[in-house]
C-alpha atoms as a PDB file:
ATOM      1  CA  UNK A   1       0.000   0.000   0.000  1.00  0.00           C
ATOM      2  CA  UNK A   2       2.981   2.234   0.643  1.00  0.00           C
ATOM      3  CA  UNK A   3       4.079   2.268  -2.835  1.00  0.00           C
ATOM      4  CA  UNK A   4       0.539   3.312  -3.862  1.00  0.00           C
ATOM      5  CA  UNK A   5       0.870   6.138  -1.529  1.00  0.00           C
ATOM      6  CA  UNK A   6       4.161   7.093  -3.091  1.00  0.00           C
ATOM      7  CA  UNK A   7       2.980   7.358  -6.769  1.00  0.00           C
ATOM      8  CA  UNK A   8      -0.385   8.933  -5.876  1.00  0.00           C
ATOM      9  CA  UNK A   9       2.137  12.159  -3.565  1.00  0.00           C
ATOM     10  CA  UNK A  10       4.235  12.133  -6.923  1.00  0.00           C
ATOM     11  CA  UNK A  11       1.135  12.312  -9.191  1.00  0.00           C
ATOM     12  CA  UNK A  12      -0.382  15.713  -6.910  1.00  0.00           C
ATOM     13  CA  UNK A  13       2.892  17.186  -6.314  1.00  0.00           C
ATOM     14  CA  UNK A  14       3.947  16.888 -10.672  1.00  0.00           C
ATOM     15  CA  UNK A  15       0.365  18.537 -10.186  1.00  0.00           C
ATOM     16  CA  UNK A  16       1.261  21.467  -9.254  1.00  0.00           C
ATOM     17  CA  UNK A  17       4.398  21.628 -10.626  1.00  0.00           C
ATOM     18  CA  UNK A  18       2.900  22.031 -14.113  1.00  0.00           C
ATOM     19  CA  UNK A  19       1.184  24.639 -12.921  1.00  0.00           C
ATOM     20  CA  UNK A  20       3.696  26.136 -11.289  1.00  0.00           C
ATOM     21  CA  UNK A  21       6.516  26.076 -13.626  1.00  0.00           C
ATOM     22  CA  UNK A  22       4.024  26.472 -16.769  1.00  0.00           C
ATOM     23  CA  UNK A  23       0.728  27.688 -15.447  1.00  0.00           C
ATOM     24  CA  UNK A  24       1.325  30.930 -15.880  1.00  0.00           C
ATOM     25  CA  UNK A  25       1.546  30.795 -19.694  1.00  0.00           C
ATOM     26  CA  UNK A  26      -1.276  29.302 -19.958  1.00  0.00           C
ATOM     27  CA  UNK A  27      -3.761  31.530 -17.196  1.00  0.00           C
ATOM     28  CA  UNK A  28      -2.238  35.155 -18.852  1.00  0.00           C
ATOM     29  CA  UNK A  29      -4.648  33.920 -21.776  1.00  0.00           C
ATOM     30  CA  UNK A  30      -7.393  33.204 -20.115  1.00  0.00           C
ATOM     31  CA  UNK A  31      -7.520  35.821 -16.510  1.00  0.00           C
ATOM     32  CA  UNK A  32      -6.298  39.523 -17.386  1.00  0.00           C
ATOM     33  CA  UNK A  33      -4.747  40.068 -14.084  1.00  0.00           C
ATOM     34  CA  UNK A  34      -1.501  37.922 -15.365  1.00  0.00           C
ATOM     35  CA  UNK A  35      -0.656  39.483 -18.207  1.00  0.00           C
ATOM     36  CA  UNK A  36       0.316  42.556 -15.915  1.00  0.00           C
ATOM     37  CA  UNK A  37       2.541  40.555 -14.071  1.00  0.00           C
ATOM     38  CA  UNK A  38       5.976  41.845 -14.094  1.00  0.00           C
ATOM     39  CA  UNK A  39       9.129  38.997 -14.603  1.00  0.00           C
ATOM     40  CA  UNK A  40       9.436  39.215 -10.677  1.00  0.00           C
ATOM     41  CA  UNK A  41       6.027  38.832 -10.034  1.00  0.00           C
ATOM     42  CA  UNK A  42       5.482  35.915 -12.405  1.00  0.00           C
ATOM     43  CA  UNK A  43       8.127  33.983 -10.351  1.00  0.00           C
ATOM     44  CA  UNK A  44       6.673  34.788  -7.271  1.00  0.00           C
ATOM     45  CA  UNK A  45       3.057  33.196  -8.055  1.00  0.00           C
ATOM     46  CA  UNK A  46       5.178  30.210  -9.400  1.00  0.00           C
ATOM     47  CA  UNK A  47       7.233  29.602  -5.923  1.00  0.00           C
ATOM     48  CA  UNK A  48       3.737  30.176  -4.125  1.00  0.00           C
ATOM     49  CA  UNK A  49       2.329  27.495  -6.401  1.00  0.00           C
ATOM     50  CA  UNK A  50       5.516  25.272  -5.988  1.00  0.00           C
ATOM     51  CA  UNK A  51       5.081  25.280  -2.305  1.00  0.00           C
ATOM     52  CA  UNK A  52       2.278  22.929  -2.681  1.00  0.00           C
ATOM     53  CA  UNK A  53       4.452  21.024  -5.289  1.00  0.00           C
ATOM     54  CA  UNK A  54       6.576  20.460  -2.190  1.00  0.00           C
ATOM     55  CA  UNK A  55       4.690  19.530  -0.063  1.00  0.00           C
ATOM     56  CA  UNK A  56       3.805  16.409  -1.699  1.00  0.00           C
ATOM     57  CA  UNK A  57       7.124  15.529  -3.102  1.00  0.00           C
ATOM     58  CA  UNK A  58       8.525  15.822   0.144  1.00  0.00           C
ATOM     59  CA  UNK A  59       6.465  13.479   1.916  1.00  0.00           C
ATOM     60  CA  UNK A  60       6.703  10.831  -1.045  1.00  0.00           C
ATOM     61  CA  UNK A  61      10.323  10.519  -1.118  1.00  0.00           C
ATOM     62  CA  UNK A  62      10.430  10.156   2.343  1.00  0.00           C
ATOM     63  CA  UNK A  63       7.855   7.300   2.219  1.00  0.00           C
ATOM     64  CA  UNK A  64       9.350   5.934  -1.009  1.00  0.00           C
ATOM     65  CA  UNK A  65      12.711   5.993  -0.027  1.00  0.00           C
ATOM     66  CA  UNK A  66      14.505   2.344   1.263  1.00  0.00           C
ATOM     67  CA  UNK A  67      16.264   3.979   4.026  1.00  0.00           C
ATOM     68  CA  UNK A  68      12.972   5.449   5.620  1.00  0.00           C
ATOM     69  CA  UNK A  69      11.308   1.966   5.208  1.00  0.00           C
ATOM     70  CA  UNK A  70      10.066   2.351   1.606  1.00  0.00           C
ATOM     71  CA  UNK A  71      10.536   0.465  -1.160  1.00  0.00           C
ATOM     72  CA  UNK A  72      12.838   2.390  -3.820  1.00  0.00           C
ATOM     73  CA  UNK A  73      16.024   3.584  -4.346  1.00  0.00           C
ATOM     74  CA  UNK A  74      17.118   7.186  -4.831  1.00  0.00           C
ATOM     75  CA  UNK A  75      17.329   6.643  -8.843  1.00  0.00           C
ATOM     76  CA  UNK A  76      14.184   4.664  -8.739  1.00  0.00           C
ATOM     77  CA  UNK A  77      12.036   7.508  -7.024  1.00  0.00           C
ATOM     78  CA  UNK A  78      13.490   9.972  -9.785  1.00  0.00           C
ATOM     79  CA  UNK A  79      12.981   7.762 -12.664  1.00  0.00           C
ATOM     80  CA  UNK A  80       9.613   7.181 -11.521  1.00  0.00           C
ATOM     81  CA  UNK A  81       8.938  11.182 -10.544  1.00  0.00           C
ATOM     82  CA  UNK A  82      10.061  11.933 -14.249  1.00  0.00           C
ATOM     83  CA  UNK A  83       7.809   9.255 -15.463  1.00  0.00           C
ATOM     84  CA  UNK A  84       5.202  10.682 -13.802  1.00  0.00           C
ATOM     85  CA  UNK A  85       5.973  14.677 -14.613  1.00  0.00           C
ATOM     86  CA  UNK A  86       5.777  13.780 -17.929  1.00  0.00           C
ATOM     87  CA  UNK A  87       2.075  12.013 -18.367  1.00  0.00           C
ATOM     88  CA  UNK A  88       0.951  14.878 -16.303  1.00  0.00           C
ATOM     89  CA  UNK A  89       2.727  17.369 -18.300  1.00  0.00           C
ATOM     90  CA  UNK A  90       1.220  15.432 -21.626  1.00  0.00           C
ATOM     91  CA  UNK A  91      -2.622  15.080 -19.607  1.00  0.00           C
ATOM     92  CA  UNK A  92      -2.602  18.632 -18.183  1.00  0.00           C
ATOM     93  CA  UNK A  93      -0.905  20.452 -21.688  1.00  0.00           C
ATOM     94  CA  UNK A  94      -3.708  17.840 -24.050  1.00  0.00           C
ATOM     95  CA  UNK A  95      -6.833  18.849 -21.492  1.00  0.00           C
ATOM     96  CA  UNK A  96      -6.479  21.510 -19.905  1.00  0.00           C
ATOM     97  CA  UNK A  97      -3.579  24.042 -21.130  1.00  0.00           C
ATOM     98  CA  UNK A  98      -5.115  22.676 -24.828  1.00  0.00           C
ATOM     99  CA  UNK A  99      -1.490  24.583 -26.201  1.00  0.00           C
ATOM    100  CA  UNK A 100      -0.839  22.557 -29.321  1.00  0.00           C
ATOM    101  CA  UNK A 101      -0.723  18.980 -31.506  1.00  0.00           C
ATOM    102  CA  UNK A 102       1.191  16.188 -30.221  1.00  0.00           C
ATOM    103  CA  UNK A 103       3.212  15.603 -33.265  1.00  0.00           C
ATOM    104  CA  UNK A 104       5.259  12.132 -33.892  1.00  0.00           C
ATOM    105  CA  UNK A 105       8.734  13.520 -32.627  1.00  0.00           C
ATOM    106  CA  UNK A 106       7.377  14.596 -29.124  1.00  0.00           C
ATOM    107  CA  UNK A 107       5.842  11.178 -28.243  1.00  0.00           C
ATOM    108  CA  UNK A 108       8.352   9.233 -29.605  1.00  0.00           C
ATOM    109  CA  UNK A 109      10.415  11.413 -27.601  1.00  0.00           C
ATOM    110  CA  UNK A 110       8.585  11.255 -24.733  1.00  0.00           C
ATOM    111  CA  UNK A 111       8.208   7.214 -25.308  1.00  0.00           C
ATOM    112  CA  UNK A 112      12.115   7.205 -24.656  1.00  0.00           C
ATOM    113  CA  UNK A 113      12.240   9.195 -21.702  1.00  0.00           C
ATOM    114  CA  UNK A 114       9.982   6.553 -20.278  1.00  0.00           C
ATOM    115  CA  UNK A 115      11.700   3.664 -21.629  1.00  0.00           C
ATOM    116  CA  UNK A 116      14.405   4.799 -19.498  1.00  0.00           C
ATOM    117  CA  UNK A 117      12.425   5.562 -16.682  1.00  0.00           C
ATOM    118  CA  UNK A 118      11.648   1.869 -16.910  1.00  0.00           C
ATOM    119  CA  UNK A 119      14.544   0.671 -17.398  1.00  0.00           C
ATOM    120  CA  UNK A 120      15.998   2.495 -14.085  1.00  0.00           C
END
C-alpha cells in the first residue's frame, strides 16, 4: 500500500508543478490580471504554487525511499517522478492548457524518456 501512496504524492505534487513552472503561460490567456505581471512577479506566483508542489514531493520521497522503510532507491524515485511529470505534463498540456498537436517527434520522444524511466 505504501508504494501506492508514493505514486499517488508524486502524481499531486507533478500537479502542481505544471502549474507552477508552466501555469502561468497558460492563465495570462485566459484571466487579465496575469498578463500585468511583471518577470518578478510571475516567479513569485510560481514559488507560491511550488510550495504545494513540495509539499507532496517531500512526503513521497520520504515514504518511497529504502532507508525510511520504503521500497525504492534514490534513482528509482526519480525515474519514476520523471515518469510521472511527464504524463501529467502530456494530460494537463492535451486537457487543460489545450497549447498545441502532439506531433510524432514529441511522443516518440517522450516514449524514450519513459523507456528509461523503466529501465531504471
Amino acid at each position: 500500500m505504501r508504494p501506492l501512496y508514493v505514486l499517488l504524492l508524486l502524481v499531486v505534487s507533478n500537479t502542481f508543478m505544471t502549474f507552477a513552472w508552466y501555469g502561468h503561460l497558460f492563465i495570462k490567456e485566459n484571466f487579465t490580471w496575469v498578463k500585468n505581471l511583471s518577470f518578478l512577479q510571475a516567479i513569485a506566483l510560481s514559488w507560491a504554487i511550488a510550495l504545494f508542489e513540495y509539499s507532496f514531493l517531500i512526503p513521497a520521497n520520504k515514504l518511497g525511499f529504502l532507508g525510511e522503510g520504503g521500497r525504492f532507491n534514490l534513482f528509482e524515485l526519480k525515474a519514476i517522478s520523471e515518469a510521472i511529470s511527464i504524463i501529467v505534463f502530456i494530460l494537463i498540456n492535451i486537457f487543460i492548457f489545450k497549447s498545441g498537436m502532439l506531433s510524432w517527434r514529441i511522443v516518440m520522444g517522450f516514449a524514450l524518456i519513459l523507456a528509461g524511466a523503466i529501465l531504471v
